[in-house]
Every structure is written in C-alpha cells, then in structure tokens.
Protein backbone atom coordinates (compact mmCIF):
# COMPACT_ATOMS: atom_id res chain seq x y z
CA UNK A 1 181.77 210.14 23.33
CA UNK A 2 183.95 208.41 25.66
CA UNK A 3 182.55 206.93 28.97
CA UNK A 4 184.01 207.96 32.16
CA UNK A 5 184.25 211.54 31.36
CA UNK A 6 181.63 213.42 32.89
CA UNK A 7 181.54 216.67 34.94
CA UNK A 8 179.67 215.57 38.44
CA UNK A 9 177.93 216.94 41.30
CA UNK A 10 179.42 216.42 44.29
CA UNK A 11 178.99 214.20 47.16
CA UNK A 12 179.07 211.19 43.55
CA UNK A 13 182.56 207.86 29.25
CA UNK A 14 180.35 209.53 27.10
CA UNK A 15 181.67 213.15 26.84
CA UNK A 16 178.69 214.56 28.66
CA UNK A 17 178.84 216.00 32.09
CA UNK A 18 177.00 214.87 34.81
CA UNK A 19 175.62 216.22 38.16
CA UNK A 20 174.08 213.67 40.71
CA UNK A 21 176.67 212.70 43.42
CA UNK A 22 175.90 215.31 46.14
CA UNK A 23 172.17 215.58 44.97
CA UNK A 24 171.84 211.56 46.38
CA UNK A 25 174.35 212.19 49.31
CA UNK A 26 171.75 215.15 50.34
CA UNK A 27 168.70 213.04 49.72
CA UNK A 28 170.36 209.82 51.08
CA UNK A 29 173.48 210.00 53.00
CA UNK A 30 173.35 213.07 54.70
CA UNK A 31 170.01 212.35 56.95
CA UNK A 32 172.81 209.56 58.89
CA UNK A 33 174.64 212.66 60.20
CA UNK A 34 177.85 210.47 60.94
CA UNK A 35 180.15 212.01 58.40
CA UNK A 36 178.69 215.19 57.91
CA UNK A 37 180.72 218.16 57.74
CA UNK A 38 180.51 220.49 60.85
CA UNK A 39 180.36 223.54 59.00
CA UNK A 40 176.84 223.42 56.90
CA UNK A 41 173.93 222.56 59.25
CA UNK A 42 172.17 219.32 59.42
CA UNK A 43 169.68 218.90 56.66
CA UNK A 44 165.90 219.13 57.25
CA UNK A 45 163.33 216.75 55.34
CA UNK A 46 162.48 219.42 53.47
CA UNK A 47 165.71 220.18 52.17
CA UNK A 48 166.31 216.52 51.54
CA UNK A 49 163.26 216.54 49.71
CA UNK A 50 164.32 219.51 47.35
CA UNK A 51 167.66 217.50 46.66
CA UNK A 52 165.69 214.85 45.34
CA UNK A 53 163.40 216.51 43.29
CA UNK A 54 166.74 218.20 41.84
CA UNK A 55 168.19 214.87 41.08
CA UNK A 56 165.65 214.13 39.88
CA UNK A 57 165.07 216.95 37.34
CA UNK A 58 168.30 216.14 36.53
CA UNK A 59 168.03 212.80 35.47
CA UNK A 60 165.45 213.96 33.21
CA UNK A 61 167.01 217.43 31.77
CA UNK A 62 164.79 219.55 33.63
CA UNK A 63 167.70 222.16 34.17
CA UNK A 64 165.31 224.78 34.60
CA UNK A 65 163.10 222.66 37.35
CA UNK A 66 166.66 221.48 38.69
CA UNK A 67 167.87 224.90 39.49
CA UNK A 68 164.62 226.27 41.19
CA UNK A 69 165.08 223.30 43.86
CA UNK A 70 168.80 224.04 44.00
CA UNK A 71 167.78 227.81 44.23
CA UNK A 72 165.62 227.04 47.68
CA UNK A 73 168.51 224.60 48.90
CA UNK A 74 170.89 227.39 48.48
CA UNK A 75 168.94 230.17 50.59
CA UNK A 76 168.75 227.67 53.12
CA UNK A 77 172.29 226.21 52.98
CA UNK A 78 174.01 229.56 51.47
CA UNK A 79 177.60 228.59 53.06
CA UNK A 80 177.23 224.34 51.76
CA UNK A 81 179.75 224.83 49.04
CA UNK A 82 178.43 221.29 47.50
CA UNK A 83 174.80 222.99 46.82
CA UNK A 84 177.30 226.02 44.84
CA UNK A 85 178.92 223.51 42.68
CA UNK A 86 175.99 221.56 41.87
CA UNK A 87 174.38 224.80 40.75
CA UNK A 88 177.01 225.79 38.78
CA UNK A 89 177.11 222.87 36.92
CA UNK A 90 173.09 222.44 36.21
CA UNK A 91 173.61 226.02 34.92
CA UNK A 92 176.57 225.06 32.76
CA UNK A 93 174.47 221.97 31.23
CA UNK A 94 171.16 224.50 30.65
CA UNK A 95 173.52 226.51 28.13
CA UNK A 96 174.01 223.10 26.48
CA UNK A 97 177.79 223.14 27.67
CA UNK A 98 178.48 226.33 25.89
CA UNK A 99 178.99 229.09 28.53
CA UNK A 100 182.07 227.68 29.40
CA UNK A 101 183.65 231.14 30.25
CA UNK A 102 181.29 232.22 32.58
CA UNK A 103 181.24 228.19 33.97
CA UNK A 104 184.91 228.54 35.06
CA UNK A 105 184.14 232.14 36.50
CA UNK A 106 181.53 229.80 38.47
CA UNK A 107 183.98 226.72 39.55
CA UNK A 108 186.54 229.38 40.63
CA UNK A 109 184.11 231.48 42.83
CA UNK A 110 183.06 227.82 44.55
CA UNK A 111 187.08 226.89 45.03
CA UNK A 112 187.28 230.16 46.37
CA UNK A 113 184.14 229.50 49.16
CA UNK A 114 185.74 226.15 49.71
CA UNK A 115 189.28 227.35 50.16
CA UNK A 116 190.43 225.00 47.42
CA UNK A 117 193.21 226.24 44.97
CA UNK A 118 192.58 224.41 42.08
CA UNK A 119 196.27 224.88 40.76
CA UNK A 120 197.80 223.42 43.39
CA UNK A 121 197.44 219.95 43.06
CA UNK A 122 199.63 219.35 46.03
CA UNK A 123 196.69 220.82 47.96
CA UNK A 124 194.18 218.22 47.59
CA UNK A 125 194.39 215.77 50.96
CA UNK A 126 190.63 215.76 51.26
CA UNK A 127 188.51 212.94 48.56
CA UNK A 128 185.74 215.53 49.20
CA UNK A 129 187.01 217.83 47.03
CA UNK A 130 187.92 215.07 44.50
CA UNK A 131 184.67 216.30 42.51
CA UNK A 132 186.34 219.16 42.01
CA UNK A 133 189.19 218.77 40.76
CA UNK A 134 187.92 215.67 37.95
CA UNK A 135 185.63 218.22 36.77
CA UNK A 136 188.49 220.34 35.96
CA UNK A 137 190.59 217.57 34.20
CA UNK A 138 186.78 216.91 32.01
CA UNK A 139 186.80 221.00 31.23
CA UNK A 140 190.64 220.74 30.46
CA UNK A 141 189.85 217.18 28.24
CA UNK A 142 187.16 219.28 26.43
CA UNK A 143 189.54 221.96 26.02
CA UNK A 144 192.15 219.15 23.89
CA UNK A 145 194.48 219.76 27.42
CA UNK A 146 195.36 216.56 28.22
CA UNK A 147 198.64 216.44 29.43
CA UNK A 148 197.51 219.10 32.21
CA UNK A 149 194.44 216.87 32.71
CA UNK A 150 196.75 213.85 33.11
CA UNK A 151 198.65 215.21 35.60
CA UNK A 152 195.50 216.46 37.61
CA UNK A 153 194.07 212.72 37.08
CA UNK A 154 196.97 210.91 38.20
CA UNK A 155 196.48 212.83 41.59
CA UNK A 156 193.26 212.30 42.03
CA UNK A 157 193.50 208.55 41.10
CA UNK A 158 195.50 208.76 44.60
CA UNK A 159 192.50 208.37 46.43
CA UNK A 160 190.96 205.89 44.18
CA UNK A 161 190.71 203.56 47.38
CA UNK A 162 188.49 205.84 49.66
CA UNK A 163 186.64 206.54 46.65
CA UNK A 164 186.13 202.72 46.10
CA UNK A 165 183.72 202.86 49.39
CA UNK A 166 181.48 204.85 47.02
CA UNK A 167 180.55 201.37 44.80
CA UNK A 168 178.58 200.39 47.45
CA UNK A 169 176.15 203.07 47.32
CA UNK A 170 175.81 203.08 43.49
CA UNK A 171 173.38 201.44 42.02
CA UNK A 172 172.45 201.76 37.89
CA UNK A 173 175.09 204.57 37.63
CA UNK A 174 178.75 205.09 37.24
CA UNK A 175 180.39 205.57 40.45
CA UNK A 176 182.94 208.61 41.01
CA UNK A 177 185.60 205.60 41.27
CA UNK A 178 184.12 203.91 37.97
CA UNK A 179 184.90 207.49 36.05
CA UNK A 180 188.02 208.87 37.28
CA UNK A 181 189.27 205.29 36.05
CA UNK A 182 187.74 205.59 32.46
CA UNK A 183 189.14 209.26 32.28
CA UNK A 184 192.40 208.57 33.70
CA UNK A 185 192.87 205.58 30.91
CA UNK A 186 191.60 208.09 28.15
CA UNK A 187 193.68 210.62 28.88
CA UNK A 188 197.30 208.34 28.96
CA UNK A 189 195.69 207.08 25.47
CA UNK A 190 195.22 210.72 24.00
CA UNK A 191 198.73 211.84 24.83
CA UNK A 192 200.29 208.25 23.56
CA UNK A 193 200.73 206.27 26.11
CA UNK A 194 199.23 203.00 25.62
CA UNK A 195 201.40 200.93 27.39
CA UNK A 196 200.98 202.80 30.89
CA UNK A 197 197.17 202.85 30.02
CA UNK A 198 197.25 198.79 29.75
CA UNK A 199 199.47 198.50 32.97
CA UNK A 200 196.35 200.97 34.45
CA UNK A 201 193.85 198.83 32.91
CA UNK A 202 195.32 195.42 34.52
CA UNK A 203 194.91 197.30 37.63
CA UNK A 204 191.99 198.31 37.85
CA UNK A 205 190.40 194.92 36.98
CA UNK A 206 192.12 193.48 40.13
CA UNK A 207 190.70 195.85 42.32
CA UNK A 208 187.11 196.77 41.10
CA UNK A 209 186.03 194.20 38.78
CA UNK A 210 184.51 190.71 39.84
CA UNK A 211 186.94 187.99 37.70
CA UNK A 212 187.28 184.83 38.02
CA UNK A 213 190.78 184.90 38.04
CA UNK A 214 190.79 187.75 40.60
CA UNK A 215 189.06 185.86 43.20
CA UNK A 216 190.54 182.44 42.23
CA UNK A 217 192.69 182.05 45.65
CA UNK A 218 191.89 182.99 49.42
CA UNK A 219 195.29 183.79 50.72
CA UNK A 220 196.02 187.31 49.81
CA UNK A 221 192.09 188.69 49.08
CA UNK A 222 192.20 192.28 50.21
CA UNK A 223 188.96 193.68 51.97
CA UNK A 224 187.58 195.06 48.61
CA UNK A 225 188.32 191.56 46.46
CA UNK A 226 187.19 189.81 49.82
CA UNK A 227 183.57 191.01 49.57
CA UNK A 228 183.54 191.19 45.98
CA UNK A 229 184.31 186.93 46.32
CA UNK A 230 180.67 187.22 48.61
CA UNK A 231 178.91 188.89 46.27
CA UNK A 232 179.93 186.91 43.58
CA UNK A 233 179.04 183.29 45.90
CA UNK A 234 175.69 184.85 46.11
CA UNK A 235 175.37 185.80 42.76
CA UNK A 236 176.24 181.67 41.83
CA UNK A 237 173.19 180.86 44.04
CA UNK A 238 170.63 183.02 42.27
CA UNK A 239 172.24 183.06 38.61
CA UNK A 240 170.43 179.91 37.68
CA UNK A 241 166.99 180.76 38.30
CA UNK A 242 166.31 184.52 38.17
CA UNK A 243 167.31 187.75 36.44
CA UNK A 244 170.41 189.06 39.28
CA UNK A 245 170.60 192.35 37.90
CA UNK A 246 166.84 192.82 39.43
CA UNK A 247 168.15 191.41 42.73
CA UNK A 248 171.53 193.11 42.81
CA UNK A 249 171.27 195.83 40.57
CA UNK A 250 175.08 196.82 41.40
CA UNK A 251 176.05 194.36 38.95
CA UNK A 252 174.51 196.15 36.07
CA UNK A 253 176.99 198.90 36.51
CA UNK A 254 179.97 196.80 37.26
CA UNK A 255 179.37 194.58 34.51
CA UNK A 256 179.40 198.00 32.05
CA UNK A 257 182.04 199.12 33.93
CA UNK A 258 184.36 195.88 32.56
CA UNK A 259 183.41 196.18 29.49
CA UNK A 260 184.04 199.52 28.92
CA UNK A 261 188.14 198.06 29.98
CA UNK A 262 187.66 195.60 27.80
CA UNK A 263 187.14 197.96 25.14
CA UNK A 264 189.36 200.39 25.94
CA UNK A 265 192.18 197.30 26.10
CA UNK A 266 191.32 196.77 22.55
CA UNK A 267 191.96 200.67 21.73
CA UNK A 268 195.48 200.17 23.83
CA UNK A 269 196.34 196.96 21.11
CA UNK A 270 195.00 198.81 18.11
CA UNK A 271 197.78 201.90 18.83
CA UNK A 272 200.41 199.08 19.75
CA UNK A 273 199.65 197.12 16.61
CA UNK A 274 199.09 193.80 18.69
CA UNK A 275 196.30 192.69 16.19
CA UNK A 276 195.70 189.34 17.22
CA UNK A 277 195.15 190.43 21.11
CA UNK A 278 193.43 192.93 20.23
CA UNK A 279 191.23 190.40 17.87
CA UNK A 280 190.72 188.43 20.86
CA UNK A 281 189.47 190.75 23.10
CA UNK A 282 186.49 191.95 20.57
CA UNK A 283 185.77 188.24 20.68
CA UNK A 284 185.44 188.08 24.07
CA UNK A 285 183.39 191.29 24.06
CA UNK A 286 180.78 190.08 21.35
CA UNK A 287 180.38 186.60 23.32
CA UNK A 288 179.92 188.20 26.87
CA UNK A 289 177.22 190.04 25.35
CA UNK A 290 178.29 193.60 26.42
CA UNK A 291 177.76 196.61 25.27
CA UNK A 292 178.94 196.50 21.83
CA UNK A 293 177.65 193.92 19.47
CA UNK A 294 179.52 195.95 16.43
CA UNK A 295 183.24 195.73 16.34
CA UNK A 296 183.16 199.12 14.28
CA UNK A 297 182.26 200.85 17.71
CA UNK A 298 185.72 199.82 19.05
CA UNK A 299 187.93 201.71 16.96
CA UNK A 300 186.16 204.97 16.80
CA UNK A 301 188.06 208.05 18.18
CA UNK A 302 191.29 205.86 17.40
C-alpha cells in the first residue's frame, strides 16, 4: 500500500481510505463558530459529542457503532453535507471497500446536495470541498485511472497552501496537506513521470518539512518556514533531555511525513536508473532511523 492515498472525511499512503477530518472539525473546531458555514446550524454538545464517539469508532473499525452516531448527527444536521459524506464513506469501508458502485451512487448524491460538479474541475474555488474531490482521484487510483486522477490532483494541489494551515491542528495523523502530496507524487510516478515527481518532491520539502538546509538563512523565510525555524529552536532546547515527540507530538507525523519523500525519492532514482543517488538516500533512511529499516521495502510496487 502506498501512503498518502486514503479516502477522508471531511473537515481533515497505505491504499486504505480514511474518514476522520470533519469527525475532529465537529468535535473540535466547529464549537469556535468563527469559520463555520452559515448554512448548517451551530453544533450542540451533544452533537459534538456524537462526532467524537464516531471518530472514534472509526479509529477502531467500529463501522457499525460509527454509523449509528453519524445516523443521529444526520437527523439533526440533515442539510450538513460534511455529516453525508462522512456517512457515505464509513458505509463504503463496512463493505470492506467493495460496494464501490453503490459508493459512487453515494459521492454523487452528496456533490449533488453540495452543488459540487465533480467533473468540472474548473469548479473547485472552495478548499472545503477539496475532500471531495481527493477522494475521487483515490477511487479513480483504485480504479488503475491515473492520468484522470493526475489531472484532478494537480488541481487540488492548488490549494496546497490553505490546506497547509491544517498541520497545525494534526497531531499523530496525516494531515489532508501531508496526503494530497504523497498521492500527487504517486500518481506522476504511475504514469512515468519521475522527473516531475522529483521536481514535486524538492518542493514539498521546502515548504512542509523541517531541514536544516531549509531554515539555514533568515532573509527570505516565508510565514510557514518562519514558524517551522521556532519550532525547530524549541525542539533544540528539549532534544537533549526528554522524549519531544511526547512534548510536541506534531513531530511524529512530520518526521513520517519526510520519510515517506525520502522514500519515494529513492523510487524516482530507481525508474531513472541513478543508482548511486538512489543508494544514498536508503543510507540516509536506515541511519535516520525511519520507517524502514529493510531496503527491500523501498522498491516494492516499482
């Protein structure tokens, strides 16, 4: 399975699909009432509390417990077009991701209630809908699409700034940012394009991953590299004397999140027969101690 590629709930690889985003915005974000959308109406403890106990039948596989909560959240919110596309996607993951039919018949029928046309990519100005649209691209990936997927990526990557706000709210998990990036540099690698997918890859570790050499000089820090370069002075103060993944837990999922680049870099060399780079970067892989210890796990799915 390939990280990054996961069909989400909204609010928010291994090729599984995953629902959580709006579940936490409901049982988090929502109670603030800044942002919220005029249209569904603001949400009441108790509703806050059934989003939670979704998530968090979720996170365990409950599907069945998941969708009674969702159920109750959706007589109260019938019109919140989030709560639809949750549901439709706990109900897709209860039939073990085979119904897939009848889970398009869904995702249609909740573009429909949220006046999104899902062909059109021109149509998509809002990063709310952004859920959306990356779940098609992961149907259309599991479908062996990828050129259509590509093209729906590269539009959502687009708003890959608005959705970088998103890191700070993510803790242990994959942010929405974190996976269109991993899907958008798996897809340019299934339809042959490893160059482009390095060029993406160099990219993305300037803006979203802490580097040395990405926070080496003051003069032209943007806002994101700017507080990343804070975090990273605090991190220098505690890194000698305690665990910082218990204290700043967002580093956990950063840190995966580079390696997982790192990785897919060495996939990018492997197609482009650059050996020796590619050599190098399972060295620096294997003495980071990331994720993969075994340097067979890089080349699978080549």
């Amino acid at each position: 399975m390939i990280t990054g590629c996961r069909i989400i709930l909204r609010s928010n690889g291994d090729r599984t699909w995953t629902l959580r985003g709006h579940l936490r915005a409901m049982s988090e974000k929502e109670g603030d009432g800044e942002k919220a959308k005029p249209a569904p109406p603001v949400i009441s403890d108790q509703e806050r509390d059934w989003a939670q106990a979704a998530l968090t039948d979720f996170t365990k596989g409950s599907y069945g417990s998941c969708l009674q909560n969702l159920s109750k959240l959706e007589a109260a919110r019938p019109q919140d077009t989030k709560v639809a596309h949750n549901k439709a996607v706990v109900e897709y993951y209860k039939t073990d991701l085979k119904k897939t039919d009848q889970f398009r018949k869904n995702m249609n029928a909740v573009c429909s209630q949220a006046h999104v046309n899902i062909e059109d990519l021109d149509s998509l100005e809002d990063v709310e809908h952004c859920v959306i649209y990356y779940n098609q691209a992961v149907l259309l990936y599991h479908l062996k699409q990828h050129s259509t997927a590509l093209k729906i990526m590269n539009k959502i990557f687009s708003f890959i700034e608005p959705m970088g706000e998103e890191l700070e709210l993510t803790v242990s998990k994959e942010s929405l940012a974190h996976r269109v990036c991993l899907l958008l540099i798996e897809l340019h690698l299934c339809t042959h394009q490893p160059e482009k997918a390095l060029t993406l890859i160099a990219y993305i570790e300037n803006q979203f991953v802490l580097t040395e050499s990405s926070i080496g000089g003051e003069k032209d820090i943007k806002p994101l590299e700017k507080e990343h370069k804070e975090k990273k002075d605090t991190l220098d103060r505690y890194s000698t004397t305690v665990d910082i993944t218990i204290l700043f837990p967002w580093t956990r999922a950063t840190e995966a999140f580079r390696m997982k680049l790192l990785q897919f870099r060495c996939r990018c060399y492997l197609m482009t027969h650059a050996l020796k780079a590619c050599k190098r970067e399972i060295k620096t892989i294997i003495t980071s101690g990331g994720l993969v210890s075994e340097p067979s796990q890089l080349v699978t799915r080549m």
